[in-house]
Protein backbone atom coordinates (compact mmCIF):
# COMPACT_ATOMS: atom_id res chain seq x y z
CA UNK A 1 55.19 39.93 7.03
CA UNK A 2 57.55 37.24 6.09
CA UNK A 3 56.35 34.00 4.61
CA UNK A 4 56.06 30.63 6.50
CA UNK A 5 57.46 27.73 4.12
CA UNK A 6 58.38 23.91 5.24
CA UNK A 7 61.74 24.43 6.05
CA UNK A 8 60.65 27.02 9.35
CA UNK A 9 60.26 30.38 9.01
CA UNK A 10 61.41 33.69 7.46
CA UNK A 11 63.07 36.20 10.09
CA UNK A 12 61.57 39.69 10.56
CA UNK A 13 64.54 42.22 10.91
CA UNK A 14 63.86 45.54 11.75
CA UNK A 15 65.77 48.35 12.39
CA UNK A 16 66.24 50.09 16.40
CA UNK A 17 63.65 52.70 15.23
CA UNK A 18 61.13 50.29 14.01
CA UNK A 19 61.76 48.29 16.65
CA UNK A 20 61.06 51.54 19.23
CA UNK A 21 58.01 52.24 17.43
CA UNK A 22 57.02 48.59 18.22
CA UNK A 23 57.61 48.81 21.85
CA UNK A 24 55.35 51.91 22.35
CA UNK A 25 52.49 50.00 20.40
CA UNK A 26 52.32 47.42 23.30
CA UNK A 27 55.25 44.71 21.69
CA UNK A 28 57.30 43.02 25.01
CA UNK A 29 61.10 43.27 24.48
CA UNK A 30 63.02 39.74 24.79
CA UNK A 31 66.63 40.45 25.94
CA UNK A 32 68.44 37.15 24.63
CA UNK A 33 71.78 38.12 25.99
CA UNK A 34 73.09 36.47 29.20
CA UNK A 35 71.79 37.98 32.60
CA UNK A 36 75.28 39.31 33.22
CA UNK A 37 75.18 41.73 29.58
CA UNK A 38 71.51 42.47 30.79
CA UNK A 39 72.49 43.58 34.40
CA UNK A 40 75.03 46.08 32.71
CA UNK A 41 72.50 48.28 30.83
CA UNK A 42 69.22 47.19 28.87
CA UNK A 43 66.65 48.49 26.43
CA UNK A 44 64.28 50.43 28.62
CA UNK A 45 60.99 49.01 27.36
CA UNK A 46 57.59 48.59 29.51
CA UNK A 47 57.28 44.99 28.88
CA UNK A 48 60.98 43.20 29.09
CA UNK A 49 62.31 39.92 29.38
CA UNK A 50 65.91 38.35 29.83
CA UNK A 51 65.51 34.75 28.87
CA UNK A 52 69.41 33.83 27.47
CA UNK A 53 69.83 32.27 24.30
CA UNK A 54 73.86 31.64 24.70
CA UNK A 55 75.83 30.84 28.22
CA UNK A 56 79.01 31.56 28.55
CA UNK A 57 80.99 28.65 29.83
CA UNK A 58 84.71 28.00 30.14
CA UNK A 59 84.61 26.28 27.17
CA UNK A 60 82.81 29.05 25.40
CA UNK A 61 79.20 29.65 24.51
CA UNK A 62 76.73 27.37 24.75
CA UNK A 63 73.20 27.43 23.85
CA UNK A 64 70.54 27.74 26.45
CA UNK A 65 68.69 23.95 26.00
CA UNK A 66 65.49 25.52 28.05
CA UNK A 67 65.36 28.73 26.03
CA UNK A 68 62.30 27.97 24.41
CA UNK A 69 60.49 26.30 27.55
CA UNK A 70 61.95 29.28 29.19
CA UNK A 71 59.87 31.56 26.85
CA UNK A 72 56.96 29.84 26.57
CA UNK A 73 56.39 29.46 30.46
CA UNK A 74 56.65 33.53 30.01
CA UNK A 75 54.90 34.24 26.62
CA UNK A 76 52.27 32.55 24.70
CA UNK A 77 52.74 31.99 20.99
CA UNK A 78 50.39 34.84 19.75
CA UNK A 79 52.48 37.61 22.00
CA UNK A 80 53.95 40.38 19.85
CA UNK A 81 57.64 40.37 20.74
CA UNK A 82 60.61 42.31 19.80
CA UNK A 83 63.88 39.84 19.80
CA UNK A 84 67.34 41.22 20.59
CA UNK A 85 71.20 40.65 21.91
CA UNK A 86 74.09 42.81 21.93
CA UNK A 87 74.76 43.51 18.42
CA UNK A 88 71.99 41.40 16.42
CA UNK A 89 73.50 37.79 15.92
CA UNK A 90 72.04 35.87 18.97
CA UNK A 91 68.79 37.82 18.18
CA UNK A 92 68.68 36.11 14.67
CA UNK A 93 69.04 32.67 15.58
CA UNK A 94 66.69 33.31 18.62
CA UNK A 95 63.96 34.57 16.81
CA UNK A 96 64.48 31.57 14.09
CA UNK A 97 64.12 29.19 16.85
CA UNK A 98 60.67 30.67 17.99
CA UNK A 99 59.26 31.05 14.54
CA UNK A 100 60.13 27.29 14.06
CA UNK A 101 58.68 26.72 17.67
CA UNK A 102 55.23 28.41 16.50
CA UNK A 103 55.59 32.09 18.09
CA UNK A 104 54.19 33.99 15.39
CA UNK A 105 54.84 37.47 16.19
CA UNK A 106 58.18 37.72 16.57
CA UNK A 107 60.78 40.33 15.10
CA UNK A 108 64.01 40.30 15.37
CA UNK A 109 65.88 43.98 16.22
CA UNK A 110 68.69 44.21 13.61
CA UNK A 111 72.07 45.88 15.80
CA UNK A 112 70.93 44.56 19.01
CA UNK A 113 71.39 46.71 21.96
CA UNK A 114 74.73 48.45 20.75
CA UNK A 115 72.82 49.87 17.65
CA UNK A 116 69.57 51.22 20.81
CA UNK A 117 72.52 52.94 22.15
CA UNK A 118 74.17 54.35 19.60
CA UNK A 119 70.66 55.85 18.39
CA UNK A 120 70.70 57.19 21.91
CA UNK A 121 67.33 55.14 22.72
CA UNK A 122 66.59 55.23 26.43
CA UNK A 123 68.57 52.55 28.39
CA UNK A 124 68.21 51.33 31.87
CA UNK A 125 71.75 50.61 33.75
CA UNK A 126 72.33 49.53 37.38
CA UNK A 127 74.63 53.10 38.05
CA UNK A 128 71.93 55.09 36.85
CA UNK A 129 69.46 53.35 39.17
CA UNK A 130 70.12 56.25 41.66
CA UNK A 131 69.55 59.00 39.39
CA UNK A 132 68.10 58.18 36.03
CA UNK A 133 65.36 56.17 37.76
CA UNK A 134 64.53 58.65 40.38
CA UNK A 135 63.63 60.91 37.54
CA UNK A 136 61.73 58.56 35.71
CA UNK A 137 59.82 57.81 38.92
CA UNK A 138 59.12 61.06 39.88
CA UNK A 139 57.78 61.48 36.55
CA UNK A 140 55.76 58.67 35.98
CA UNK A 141 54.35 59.59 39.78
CA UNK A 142 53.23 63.23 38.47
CA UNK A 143 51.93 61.49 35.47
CA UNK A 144 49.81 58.91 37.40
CA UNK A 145 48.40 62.02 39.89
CA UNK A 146 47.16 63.93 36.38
């Protein structure tokens, strides 16, 4: 685990794999990313969150100044969490912030959400609602009547 020193804290990357391994051991996934890139397809994890580090204004990005009131309304500082964005650069400063703020399980997912898909990780996106989801539901349905 990385070292705490005065200056804050040491950032935990990991890569999409480790971070996938993390997931199925009970970790929660924080989606930093705006609720507009979240609506468009998402890590499909158990336990997920979309809490946005970054809005997008028309004068550019600017950073959410509730995100971590946001997240600790939603998560308590000894949650195990899994940090990530679209390609891995929100993510960092995000999880930064929250090892600063006294969160002390928190990894960030090196690649963000581009780097899930390209390892062809399961994703959740509103057009496959209709048919990815049905099969999921069916499935988790026979699983729960075993």
């Amino acid at each position: 685990m990385g070292s705490i020193d005065s200056s804050g804290s040491e950032v935990v990357t990991i890569d999409v794999q480790a971070a996938k391994d993390l997931l199925k051991s009970g970790y929660g996934y924080m989606d930093v990313r705006t609720v507009e890139e979240y609506k468009k397809g998402h890590v499909d994890a158990e336990k997920i969150l979309n809490i946005p580090y970054l809005f997008n204004t028309p004068e550019g990005r600017v950073k959410n100044p509730h995100f971590l009131q946001e997240v600790s309304s939603a998560c308590n500082k000894e949650d195990l969490l899994v940090v990530g964005c679209q390609s891995g650069v929100r993510s960092l400063s995000a999880t930064a912030d929250l090892l600063t703020a006294g969160f002390k399980h928190v990894n960030n997912m090196g690649g963000g959400y581009l780097a899930w898909v390209e390892h062809h990780f399961p994703v959740t996106k509103p057009e496959d609602a209709g048919k990815k989801n049905q099969e999921i539901d069916q499935r988790k349905k026979a699983e729960d009547e075993l």
